[in-house]
Protein backbone atom coordinates (compact mmCIF):
# COMPACT_ATOMS: atom_id res chain seq x y z
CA UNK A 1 76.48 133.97 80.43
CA UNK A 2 75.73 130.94 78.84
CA UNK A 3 78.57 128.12 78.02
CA UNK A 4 79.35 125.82 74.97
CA UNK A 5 81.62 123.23 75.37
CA UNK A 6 84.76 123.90 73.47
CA UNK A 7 86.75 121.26 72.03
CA UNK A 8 87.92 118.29 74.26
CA UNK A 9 91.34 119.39 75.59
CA UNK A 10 94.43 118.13 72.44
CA UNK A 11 97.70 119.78 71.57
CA UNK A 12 95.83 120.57 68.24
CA UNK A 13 99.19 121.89 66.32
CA UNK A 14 100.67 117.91 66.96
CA UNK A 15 103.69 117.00 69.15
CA UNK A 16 106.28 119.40 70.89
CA UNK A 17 107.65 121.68 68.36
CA UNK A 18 110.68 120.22 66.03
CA UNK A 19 112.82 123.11 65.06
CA UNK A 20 115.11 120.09 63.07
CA UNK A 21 118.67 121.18 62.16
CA UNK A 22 119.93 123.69 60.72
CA UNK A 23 120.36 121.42 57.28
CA UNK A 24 116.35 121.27 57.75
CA UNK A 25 115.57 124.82 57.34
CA UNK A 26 114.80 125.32 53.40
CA UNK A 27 115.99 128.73 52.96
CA UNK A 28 114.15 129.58 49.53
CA UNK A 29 111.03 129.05 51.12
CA UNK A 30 112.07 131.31 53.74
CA UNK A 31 112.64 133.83 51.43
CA UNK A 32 109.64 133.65 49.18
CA UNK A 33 107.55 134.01 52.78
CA UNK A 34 109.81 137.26 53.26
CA UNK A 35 108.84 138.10 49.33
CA UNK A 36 104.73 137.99 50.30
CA UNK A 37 105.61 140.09 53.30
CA UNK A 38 107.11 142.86 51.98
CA UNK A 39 103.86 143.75 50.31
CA UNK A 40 101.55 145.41 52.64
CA UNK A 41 98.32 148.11 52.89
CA UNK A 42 101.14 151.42 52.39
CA UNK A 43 102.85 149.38 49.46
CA UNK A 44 100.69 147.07 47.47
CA UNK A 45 102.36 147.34 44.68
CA UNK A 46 106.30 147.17 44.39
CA UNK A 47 109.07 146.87 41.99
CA UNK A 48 111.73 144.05 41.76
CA UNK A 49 114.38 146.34 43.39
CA UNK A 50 111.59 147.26 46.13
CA UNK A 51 111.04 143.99 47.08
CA UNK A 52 114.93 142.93 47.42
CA UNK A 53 115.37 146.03 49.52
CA UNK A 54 112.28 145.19 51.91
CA UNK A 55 112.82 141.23 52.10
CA UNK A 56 116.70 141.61 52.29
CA UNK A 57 117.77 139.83 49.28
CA UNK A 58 119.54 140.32 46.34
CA UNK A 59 117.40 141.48 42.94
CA UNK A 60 118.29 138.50 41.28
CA UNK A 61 116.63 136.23 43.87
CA UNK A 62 113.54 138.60 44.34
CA UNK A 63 112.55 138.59 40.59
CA UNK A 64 112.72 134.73 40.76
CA UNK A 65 110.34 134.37 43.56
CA UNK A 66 107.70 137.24 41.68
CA UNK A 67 107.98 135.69 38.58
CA UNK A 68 107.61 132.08 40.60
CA UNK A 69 104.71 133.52 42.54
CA UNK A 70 103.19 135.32 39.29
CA UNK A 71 103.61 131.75 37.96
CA UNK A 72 101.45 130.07 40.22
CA UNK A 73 98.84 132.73 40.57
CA UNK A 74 99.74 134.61 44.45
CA UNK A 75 100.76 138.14 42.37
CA UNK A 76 100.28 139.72 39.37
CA UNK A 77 103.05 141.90 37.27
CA UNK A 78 101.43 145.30 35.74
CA UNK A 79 104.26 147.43 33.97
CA UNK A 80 107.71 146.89 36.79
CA UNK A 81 105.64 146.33 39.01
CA UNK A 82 103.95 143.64 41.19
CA UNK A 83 100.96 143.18 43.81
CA UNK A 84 99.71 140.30 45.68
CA UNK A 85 96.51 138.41 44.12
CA UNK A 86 93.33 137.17 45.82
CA UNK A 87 94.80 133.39 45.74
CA UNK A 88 97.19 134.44 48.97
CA UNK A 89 94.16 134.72 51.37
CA UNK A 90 94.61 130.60 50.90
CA UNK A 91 97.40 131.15 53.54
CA UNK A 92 95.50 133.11 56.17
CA UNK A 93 92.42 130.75 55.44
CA UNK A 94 94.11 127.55 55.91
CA UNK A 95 94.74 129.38 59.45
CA UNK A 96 91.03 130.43 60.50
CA UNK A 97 90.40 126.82 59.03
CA UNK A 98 92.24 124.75 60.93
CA UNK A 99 93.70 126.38 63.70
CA UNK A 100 92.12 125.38 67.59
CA UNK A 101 92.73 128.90 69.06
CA UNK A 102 89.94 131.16 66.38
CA UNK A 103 87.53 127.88 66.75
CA UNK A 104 87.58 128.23 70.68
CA UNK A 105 87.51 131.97 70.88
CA UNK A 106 84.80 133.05 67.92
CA UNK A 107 81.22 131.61 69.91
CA UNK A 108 82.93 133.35 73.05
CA UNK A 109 83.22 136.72 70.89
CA UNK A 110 79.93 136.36 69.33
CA UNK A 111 78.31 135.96 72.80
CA UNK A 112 79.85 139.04 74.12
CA UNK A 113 79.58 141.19 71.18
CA UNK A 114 76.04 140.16 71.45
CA UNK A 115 75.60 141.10 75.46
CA UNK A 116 77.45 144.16 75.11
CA UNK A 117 76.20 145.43 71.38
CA UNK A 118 79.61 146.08 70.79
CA UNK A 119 82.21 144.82 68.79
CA UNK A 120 85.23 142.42 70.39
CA UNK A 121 88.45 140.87 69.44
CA UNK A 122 91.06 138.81 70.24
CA UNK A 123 94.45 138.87 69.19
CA UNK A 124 98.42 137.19 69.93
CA UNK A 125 101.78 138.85 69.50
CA UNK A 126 103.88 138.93 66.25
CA UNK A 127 107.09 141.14 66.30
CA UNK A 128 105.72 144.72 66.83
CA UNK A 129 102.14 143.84 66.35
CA UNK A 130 99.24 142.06 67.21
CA UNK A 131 97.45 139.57 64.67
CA UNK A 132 93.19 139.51 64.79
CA UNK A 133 92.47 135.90 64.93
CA UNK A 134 89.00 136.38 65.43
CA UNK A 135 86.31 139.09 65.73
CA UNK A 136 82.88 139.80 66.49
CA UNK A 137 80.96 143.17 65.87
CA UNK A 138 76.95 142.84 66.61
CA UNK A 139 76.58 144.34 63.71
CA UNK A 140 78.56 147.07 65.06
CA UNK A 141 81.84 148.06 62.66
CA UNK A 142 83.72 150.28 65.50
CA UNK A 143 87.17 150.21 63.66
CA UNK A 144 88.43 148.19 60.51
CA UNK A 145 91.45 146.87 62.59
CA UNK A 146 88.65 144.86 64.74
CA UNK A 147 88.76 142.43 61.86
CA UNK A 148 90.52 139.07 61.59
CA UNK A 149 93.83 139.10 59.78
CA UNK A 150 94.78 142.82 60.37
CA UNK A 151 97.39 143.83 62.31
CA UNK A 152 97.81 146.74 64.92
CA UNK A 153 100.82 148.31 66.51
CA UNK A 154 101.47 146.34 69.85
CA UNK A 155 102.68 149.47 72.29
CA UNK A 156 98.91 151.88 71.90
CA UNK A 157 96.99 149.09 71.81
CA UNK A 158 94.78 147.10 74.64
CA UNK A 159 95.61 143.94 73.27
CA UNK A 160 99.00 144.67 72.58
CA UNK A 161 99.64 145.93 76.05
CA UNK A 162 98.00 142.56 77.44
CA UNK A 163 100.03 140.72 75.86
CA UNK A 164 103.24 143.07 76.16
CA UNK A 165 102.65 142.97 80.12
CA UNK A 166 103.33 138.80 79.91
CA UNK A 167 106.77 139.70 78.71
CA UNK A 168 109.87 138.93 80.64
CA UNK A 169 111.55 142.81 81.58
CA UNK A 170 114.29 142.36 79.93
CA UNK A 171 112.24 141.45 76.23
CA UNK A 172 110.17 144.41 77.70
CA UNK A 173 112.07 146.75 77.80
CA UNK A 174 113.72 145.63 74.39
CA UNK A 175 110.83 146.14 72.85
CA UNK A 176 109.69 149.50 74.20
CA UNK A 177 113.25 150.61 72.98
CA UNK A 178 112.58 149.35 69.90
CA UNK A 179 109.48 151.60 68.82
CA UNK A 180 109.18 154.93 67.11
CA UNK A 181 106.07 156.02 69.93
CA UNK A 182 105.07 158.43 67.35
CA UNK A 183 101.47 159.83 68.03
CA UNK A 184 98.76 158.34 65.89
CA UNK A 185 96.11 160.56 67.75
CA UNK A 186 96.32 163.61 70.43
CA UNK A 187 95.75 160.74 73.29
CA UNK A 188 98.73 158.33 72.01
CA UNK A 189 101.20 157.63 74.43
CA UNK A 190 104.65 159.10 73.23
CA UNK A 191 106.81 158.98 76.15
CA UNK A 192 108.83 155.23 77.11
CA UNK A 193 109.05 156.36 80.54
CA UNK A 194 105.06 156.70 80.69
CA UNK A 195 104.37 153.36 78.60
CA UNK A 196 106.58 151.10 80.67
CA UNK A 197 104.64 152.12 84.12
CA UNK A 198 101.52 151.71 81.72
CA UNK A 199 102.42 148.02 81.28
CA UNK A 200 103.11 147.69 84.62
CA UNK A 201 99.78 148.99 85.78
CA UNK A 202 98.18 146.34 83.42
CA UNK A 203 100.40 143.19 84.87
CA UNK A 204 98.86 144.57 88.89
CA UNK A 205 95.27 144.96 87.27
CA UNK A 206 94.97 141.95 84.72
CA UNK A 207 93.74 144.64 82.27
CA UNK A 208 94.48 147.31 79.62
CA UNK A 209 92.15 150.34 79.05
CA UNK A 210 93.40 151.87 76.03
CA UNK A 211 91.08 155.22 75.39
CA UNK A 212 91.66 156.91 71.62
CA UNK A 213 95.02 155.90 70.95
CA UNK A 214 95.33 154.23 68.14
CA UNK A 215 92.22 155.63 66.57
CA UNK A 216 89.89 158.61 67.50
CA UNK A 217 86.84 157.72 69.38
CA UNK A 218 87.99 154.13 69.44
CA UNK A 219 88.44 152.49 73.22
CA UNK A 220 89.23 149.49 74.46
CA UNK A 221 89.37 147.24 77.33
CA UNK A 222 91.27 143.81 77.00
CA UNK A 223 92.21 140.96 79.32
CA UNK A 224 94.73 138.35 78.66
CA UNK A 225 93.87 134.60 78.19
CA UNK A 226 96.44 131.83 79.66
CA UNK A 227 96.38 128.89 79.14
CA UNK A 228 96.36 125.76 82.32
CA UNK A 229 99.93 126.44 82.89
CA UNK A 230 99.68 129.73 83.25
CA UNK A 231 101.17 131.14 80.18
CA UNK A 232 99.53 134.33 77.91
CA UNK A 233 98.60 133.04 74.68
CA UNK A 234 96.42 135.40 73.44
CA UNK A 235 94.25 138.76 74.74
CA UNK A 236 90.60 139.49 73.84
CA UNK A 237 88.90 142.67 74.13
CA UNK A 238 85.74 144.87 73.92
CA UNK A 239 85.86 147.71 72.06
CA UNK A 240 83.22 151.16 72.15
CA UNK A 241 82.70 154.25 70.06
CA UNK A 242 83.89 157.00 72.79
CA UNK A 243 80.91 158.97 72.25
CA UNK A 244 78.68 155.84 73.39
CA UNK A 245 80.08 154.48 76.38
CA UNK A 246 83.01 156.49 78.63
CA UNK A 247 85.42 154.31 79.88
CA UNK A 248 84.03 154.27 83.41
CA UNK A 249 81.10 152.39 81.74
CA UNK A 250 83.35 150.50 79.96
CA UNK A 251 85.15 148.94 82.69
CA UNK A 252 81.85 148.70 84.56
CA UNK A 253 79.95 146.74 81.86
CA UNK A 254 82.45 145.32 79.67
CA UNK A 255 85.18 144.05 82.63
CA UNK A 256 83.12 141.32 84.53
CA UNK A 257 82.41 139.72 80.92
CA UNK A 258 85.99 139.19 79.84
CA UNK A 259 87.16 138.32 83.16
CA UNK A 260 84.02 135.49 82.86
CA UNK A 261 84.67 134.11 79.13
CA UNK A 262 88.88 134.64 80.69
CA UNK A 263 87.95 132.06 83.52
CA UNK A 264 85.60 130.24 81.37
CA UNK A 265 88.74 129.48 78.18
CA UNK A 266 91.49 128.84 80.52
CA UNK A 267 90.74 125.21 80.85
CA UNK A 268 90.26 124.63 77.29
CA UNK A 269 93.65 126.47 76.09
């Protein structure tokens, strides 16, 4: 597979992260984050008393932060209620912008998703989920949730379990406690017991093979990426329309791939 030469090694975010003190932490921006949040593909639009109940505040403070955000052009008010404008894809561009990790991973993604006609992705962890940060398809659209921005469920998910494998046990098992495991297809695992040994199969084989469980005919086989010190800092994946490849050709075709672009990013991350 051929190589381009990523971007000379840098701690691209700046210096070691500065939490500050506590006196540093500006609380009404917190809160207008938790406002923009609270709006998402089952709600898009919301009343003033929905979004104090979802962001935890009081109704008071969540009208001021709609009518602030109204203001300034990130929502719009129709009637009592309120949706998110165009304007707040600024935030998730700025990311894709700027960001080192999507610039190092997309010609990686386009490459396979070119080899493999399929489509590929690679994600990191966020609460219960796992964030797109960058995608390739080859023209092929296998699922929606293959795009950058969206978010999938971590636990039925080959990314998710990638990245849930790097976890200590104890944040493990948390997190597994945590979830609702309620079956999104016939195939979705629904049973703790049988996800934990799951994960634990994917920290002996460095891989998750997730066959139709978050979506029908949707399967996926993900690696993780670390970084030079070892640590998991994102997954990547290639993903195939079940009635095109079975996942005996998946691992077959797709595996030695990942595991090369995996080798190939870890010096650059």
């Amino acid at each position: 597979m051929p190589s381009e030469t990523p971007p000379t090694p840098e701690n691209a975010d700046g210096p070691s992260s500065d939490t500050g003190s506590p006196r540093d932490f500006v609380a009404a921006l917190a809160s207008g984050l938790l406002v923009i949040e609270a709006f998402d593909q089952d709600r898009p639009r919301l009343s003033i008393s929905e979004v104090a109940q979802r962001a935890g505040l009081t109704r008071a403070a969540a009208r001021r932060h709609l009518i602030t955000l109204t203001r300034l052009g990130y929502a719009h008010q129709t009637g009592r209620q309120f949706a998110l404008s165009a304007k707040v894809l600024r935030f998730g561009q700025s990311y894709m912008h700027s960001a080192r990790l999507p610039r190092l991973l997309q010609p990686q993604l386009t490459r396979m998703a070119l080899a493999m006609q399929e489509a590929s992705s690679a994600g990191v962890l966020d609460g219960h989920d796992v964030i797109s940060v960058a995608a390739a398809t080859a023209g092929r659209v296998v699922s929606a949730t293959l795009q950058p921005g969206t978010r999938v469920p971590a636990w039925c998910t080959a990314n998710g379990r990638v990245l849930l494998a790097a976890l200590p046990n104890e944040d493990l098992d948390a997190f597994i406690a945590r979830q609702a495991m309620l079956p999104l297809t016939p195939q979705t695992l629904t049973q703790r017991d049988r996800l934990r040994l799951e994960i634990e199969r994917v920290r002996v084989r460095g891989y998750a093979l997730v066959d139709q469980e978050l979506e029908p005919g949707l399967r996926t086989l993900a690696v993780p990426l670390r970084n030079f010190r070892g640590e998991v800092v994102a997954a990547i994946n290639v993903s195939a329309h079940a009635g095109r490849m079975s996942t005996a050709e998946l691992l077959d075709r797709c595996l030695p791939m990942l595991l090369e672009v995996q080798a190939h990013l870890r010096q650059f991350l």
